[in-house]
C-alpha atoms as a PDB file:
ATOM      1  CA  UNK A   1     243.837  -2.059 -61.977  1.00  0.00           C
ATOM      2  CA  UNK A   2     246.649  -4.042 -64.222  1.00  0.00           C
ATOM      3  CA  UNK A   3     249.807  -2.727 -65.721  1.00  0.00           C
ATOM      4  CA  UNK A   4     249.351  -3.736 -68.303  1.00  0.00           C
ATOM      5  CA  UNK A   5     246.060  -5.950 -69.923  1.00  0.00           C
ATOM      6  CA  UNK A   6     246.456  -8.292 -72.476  1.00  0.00           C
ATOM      7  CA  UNK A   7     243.498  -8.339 -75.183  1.00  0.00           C
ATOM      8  CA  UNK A   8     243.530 -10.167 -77.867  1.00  0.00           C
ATOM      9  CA  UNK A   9     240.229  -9.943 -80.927  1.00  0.00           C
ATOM     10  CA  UNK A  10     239.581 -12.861 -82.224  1.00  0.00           C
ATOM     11  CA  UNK A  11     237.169 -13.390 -85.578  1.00  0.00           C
ATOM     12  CA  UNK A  12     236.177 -12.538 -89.268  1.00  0.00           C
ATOM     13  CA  UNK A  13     236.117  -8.977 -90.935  1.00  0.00           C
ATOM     14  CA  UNK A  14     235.046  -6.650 -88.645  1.00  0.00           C
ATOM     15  CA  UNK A  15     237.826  -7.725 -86.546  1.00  0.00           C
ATOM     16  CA  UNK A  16     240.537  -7.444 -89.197  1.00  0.00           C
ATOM     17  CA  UNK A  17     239.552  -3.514 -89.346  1.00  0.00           C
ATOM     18  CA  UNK A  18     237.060  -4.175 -92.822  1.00  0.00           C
ATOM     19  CA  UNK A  19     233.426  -3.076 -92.508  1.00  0.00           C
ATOM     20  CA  UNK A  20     233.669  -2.211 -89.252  1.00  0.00           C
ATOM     21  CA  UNK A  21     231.373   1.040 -88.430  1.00  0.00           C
ATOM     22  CA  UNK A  22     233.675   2.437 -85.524  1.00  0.00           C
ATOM     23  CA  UNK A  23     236.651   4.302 -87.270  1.00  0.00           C
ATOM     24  CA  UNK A  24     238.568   2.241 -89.500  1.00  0.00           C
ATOM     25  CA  UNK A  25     239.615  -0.423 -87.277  1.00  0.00           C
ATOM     26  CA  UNK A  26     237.309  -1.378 -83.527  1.00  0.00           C
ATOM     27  CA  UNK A  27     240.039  -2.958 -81.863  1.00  0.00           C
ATOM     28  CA  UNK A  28     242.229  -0.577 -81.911  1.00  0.00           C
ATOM     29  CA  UNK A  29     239.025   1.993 -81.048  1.00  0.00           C
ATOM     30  CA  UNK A  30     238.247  -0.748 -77.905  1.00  0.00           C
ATOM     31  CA  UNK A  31     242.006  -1.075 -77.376  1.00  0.00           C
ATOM     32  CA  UNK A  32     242.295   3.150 -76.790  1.00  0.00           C
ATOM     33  CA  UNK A  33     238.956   3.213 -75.026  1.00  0.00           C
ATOM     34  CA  UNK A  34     240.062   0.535 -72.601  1.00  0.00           C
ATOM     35  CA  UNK A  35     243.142   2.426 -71.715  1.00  0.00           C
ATOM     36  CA  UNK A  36     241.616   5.245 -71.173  1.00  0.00           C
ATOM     37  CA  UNK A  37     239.129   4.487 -68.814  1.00  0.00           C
ATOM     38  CA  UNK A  38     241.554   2.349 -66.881  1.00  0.00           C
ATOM     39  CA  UNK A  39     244.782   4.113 -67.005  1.00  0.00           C
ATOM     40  CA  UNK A  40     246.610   0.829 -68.080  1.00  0.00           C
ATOM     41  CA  UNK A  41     249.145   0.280 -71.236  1.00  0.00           C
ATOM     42  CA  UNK A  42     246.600  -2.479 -73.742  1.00  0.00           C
ATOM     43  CA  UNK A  43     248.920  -4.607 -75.403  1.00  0.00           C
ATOM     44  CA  UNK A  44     246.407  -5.670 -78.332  1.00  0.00           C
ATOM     45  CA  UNK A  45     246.586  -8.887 -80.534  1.00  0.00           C
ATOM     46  CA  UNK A  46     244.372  -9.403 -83.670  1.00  0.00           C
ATOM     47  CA  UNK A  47     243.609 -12.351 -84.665  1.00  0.00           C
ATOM     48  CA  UNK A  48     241.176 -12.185 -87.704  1.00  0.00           C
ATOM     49  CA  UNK A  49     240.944 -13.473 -91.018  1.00  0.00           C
ATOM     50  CA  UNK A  50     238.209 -11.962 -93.703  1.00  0.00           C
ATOM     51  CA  UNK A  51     235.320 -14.131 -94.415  1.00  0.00           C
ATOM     52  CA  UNK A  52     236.034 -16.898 -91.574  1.00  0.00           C
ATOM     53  CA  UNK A  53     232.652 -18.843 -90.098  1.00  0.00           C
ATOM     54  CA  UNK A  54     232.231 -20.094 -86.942  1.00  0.00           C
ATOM     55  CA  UNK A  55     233.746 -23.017 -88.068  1.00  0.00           C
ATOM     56  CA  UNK A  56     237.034 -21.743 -89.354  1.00  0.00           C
ATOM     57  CA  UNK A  57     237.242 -19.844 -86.389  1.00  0.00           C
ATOM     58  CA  UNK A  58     237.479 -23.286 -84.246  1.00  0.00           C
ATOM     59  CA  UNK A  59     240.230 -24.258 -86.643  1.00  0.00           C
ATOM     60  CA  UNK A  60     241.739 -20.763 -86.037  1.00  0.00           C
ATOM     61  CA  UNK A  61     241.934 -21.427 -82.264  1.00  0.00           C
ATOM     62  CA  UNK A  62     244.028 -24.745 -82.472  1.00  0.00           C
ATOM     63  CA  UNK A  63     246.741 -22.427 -83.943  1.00  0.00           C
ATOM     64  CA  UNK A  64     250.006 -22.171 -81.887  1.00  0.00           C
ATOM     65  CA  UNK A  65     250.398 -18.490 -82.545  1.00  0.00           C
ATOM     66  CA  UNK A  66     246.621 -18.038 -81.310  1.00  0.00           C
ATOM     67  CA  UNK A  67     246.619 -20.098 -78.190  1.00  0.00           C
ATOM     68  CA  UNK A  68     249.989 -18.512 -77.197  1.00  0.00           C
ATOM     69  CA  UNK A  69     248.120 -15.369 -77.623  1.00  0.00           C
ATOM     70  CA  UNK A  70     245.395 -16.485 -75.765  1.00  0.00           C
ATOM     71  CA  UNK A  71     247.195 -17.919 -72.742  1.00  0.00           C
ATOM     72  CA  UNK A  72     248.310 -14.609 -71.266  1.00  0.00           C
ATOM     73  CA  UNK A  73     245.263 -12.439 -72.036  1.00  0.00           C
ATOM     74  CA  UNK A  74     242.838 -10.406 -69.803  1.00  0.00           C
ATOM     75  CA  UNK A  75     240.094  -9.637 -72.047  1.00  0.00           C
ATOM     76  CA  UNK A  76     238.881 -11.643 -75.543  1.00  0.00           C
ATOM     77  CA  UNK A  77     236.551  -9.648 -78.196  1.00  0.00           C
ATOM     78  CA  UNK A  78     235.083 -12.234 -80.473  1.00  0.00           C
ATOM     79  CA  UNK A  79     233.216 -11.273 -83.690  1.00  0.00           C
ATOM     80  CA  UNK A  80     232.327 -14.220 -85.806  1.00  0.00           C
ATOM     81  CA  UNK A  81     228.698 -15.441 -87.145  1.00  0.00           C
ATOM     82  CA  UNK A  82     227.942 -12.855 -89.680  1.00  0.00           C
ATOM     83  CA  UNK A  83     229.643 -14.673 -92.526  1.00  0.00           C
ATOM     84  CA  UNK A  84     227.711 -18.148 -91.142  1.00  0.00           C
ATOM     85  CA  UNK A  85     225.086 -16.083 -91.843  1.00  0.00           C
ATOM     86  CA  UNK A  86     225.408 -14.803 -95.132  1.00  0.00           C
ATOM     87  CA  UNK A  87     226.317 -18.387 -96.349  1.00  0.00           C
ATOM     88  CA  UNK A  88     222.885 -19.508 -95.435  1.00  0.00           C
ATOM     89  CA  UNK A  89     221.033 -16.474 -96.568  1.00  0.00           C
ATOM     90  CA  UNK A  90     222.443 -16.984-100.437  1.00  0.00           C
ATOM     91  CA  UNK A  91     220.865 -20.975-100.377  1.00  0.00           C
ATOM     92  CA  UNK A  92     217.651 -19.643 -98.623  1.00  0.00           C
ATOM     93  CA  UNK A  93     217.584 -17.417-101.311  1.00  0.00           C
ATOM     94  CA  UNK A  94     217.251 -19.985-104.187  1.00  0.00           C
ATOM     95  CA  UNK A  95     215.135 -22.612-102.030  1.00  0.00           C
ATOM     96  CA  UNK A  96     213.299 -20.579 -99.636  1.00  0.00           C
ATOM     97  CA  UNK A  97     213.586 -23.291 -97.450  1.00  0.00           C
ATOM     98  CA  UNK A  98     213.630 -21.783 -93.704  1.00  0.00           C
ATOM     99  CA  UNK A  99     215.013 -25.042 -92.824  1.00  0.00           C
ATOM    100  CA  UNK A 100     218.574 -23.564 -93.997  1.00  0.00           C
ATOM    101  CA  UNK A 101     218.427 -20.693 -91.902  1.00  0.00           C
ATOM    102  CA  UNK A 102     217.807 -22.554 -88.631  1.00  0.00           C
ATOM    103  CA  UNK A 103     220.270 -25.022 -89.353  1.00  0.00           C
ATOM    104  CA  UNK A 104     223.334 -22.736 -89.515  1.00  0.00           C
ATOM    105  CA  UNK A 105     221.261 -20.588 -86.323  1.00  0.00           C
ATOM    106  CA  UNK A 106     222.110 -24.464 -84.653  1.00  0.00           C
ATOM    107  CA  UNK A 107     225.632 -25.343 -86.327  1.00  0.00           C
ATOM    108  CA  UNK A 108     226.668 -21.284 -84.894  1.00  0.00           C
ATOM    109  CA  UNK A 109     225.497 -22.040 -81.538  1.00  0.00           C
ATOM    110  CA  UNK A 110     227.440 -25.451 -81.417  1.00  0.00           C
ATOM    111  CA  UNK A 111     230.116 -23.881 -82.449  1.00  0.00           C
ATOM    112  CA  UNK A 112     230.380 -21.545 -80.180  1.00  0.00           C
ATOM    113  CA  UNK A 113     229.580 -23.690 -77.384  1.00  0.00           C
END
């Protein structure tokens, strides 16, 4: 078991604590389930921004503050792809073309490759 584990959430929304179904805020729900089971102090690190894609979360990840973050961490969450989503869901909506949808299904997966 660690002293101490170093988690840090990365993603959209649901990481920054807004429309998340668990409580008010899941990493800090994760965070207090994780010490519990393991008996260690979590030292947690959010790193979320509402309404981020895939694609802004690549951008998020060449951030100083993040990779410091990430370079001494024991466990990641990552929540991202709804908003990709969403995006392509409002053009199907006024094309109907299913062409949309299975293009940002690709562009997620690249990203997150």
């Amino acid at each position: 078991m660690y002293p101490v584990i170093n988690y840090v959430a990365l993603g959209d929304s649901i990481t920054a604590g807004v429309g998340a179904y668990v409580r008010s805020n899941f990493t800090q729900h994760y965070a207090n389930m994780l010490q519990n089971h393991t008996r260690a102090s979590v030292n947690r690190k959010v790193n979320a921004k509402r309404g981020i894609t895939s694609g802004e979360l690549q951008s998020m990840l060449r951030d100083p503050s993040v990779q410091r973050d990430l370079s001494h961490v024991d466990l990641v969450t990552i929540t991202i792809g709804g908003n990709d989503l969403l995006q392509a869901n409002r053009l199907f909506e006024k094309t109907r073309d299913p062409a949309i949808l299975e293009n940002a299904v690709r562009q997620y997966e690249e990203n997150m490759r």
